[in-house]
C-alpha atoms as a PDB file:
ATOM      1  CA  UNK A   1      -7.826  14.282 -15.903  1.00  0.00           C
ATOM      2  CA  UNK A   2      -7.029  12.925 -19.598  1.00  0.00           C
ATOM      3  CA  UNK A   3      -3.261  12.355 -20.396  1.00  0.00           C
ATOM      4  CA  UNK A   4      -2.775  15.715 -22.297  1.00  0.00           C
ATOM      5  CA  UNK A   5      -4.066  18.227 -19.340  1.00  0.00           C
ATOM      6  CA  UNK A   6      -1.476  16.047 -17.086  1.00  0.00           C
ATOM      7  CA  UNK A   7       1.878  16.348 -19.237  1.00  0.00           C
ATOM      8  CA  UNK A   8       0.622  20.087 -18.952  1.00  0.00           C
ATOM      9  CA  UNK A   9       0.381  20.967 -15.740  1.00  0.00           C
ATOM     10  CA  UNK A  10       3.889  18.453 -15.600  1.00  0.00           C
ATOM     11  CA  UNK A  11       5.695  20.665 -18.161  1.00  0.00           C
ATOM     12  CA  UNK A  12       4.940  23.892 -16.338  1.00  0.00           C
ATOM     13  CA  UNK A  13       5.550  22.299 -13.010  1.00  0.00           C
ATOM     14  CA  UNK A  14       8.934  21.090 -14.176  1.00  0.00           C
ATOM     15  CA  UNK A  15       9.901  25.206 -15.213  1.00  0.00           C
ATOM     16  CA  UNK A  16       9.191  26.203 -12.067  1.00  0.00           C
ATOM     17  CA  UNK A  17      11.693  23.532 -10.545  1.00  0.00           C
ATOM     18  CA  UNK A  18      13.737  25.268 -12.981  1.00  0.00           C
ATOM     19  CA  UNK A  19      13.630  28.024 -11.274  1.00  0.00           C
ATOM     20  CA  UNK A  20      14.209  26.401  -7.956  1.00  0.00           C
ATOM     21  CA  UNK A  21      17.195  25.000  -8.960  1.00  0.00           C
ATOM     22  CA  UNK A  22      18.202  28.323 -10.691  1.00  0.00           C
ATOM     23  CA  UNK A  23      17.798  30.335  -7.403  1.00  0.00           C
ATOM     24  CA  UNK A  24      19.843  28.138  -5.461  1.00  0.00           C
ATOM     25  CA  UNK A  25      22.333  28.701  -7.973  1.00  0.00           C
ATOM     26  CA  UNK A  26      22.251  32.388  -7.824  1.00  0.00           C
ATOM     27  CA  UNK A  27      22.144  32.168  -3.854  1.00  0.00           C
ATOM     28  CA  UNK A  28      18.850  33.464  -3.727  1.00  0.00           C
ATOM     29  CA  UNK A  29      17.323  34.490  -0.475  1.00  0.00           C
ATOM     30  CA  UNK A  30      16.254  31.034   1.577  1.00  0.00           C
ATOM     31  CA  UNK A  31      12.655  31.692   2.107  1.00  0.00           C
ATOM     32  CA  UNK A  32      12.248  32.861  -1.613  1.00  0.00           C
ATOM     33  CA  UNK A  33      13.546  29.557  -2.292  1.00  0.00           C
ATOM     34  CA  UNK A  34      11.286  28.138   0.175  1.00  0.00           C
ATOM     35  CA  UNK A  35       8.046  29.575  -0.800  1.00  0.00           C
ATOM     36  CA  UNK A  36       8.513  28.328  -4.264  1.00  0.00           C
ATOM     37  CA  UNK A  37       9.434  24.999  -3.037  1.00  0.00           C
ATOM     38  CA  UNK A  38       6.276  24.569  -1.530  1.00  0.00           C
ATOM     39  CA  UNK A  39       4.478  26.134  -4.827  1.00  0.00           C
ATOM     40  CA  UNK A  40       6.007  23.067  -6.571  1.00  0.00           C
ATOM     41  CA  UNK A  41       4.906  20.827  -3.854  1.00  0.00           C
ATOM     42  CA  UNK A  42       1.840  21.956  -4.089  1.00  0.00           C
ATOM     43  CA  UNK A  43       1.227  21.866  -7.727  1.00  0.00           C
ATOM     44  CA  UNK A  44       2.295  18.086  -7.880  1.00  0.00           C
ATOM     45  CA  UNK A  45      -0.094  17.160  -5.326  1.00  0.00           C
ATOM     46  CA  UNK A  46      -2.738  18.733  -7.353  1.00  0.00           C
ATOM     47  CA  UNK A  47      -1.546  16.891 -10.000  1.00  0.00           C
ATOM     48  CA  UNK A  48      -1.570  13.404  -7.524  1.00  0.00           C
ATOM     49  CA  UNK A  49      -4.842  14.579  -6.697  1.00  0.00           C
ATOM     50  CA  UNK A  50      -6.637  14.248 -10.203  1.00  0.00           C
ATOM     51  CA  UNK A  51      -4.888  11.510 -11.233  1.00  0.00           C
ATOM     52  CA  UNK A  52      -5.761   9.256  -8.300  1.00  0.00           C
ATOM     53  CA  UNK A  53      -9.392  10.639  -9.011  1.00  0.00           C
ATOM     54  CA  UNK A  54      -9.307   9.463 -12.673  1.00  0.00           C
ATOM     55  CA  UNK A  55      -7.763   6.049 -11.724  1.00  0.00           C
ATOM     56  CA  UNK A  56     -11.085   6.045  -8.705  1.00  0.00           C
ATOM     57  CA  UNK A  57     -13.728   6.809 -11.583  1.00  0.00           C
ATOM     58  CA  UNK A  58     -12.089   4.259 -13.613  1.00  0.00           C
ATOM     59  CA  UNK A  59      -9.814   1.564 -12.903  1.00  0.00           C
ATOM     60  CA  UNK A  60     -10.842   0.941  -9.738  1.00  0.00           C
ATOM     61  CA  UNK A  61     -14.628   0.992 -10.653  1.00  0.00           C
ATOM     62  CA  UNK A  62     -14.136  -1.969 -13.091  1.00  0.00           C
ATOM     63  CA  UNK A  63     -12.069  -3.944 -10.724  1.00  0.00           C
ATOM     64  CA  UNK A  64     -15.006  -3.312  -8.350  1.00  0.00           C
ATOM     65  CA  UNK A  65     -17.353  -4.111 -11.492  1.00  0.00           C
ATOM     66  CA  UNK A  66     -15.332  -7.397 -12.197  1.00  0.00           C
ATOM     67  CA  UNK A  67     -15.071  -8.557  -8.519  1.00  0.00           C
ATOM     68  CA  UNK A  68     -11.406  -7.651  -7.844  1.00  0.00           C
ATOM     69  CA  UNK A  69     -12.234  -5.067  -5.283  1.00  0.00           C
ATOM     70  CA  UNK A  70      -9.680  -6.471  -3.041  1.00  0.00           C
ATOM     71  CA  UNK A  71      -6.926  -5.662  -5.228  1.00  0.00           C
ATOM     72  CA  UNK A  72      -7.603  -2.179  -6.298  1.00  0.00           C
ATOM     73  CA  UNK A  73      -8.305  -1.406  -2.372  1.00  0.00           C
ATOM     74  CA  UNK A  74      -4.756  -3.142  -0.938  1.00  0.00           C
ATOM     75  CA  UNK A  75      -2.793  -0.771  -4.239  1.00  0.00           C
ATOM     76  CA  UNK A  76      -4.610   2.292  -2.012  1.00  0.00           C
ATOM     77  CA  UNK A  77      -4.032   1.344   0.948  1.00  0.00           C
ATOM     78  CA  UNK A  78       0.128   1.057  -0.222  1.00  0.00           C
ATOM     79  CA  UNK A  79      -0.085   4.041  -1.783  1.00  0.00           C
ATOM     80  CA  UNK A  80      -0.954   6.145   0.996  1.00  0.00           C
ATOM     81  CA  UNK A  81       1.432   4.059   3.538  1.00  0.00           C
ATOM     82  CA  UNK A  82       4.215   5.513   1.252  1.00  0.00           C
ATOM     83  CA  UNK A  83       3.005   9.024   2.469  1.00  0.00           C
END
């Protein structure tokens, strides 16, 4: 996913926080809130989604390329033990 298409889908995943946080405001029913809680969610693991794809097809292709494999494959492993 190139930089650009990422700030994107950021930007119009940070107005519908927005509007999370505005409905909570207003006292909005809870599972209103809810369900666009977990449209947020869901958008930012899209977003997670591509850019761990780009950083497979790229970053950790070279370190694989270079001989640095171990590296690349220990960040991954971290990354999804913070899950």
């Amino acid at each position: 996913m190139k930089k650009g298409d990422t700030l994107h889908r950021l930007k119009i995943i940070e107005g519908h926080l927005k509007k999370v946080i505005r409905m909570v405001e207003d006292g909005d029913y809870c599972i209103d809130i809810l369900n666009q809680s977990i449209a947020v969610q869901n958008a930012l693991k899209k977003v997670d989604e591509k850019i761990l794809e780009k950083h497979l097809k790229t970053c950790v292709k070279d370190a694989f390329s270079k001989g640095k494999s171990e590296k690349s494959i220990e960040e991954i492993i971290k990354l999804f033990q913070k899950k």
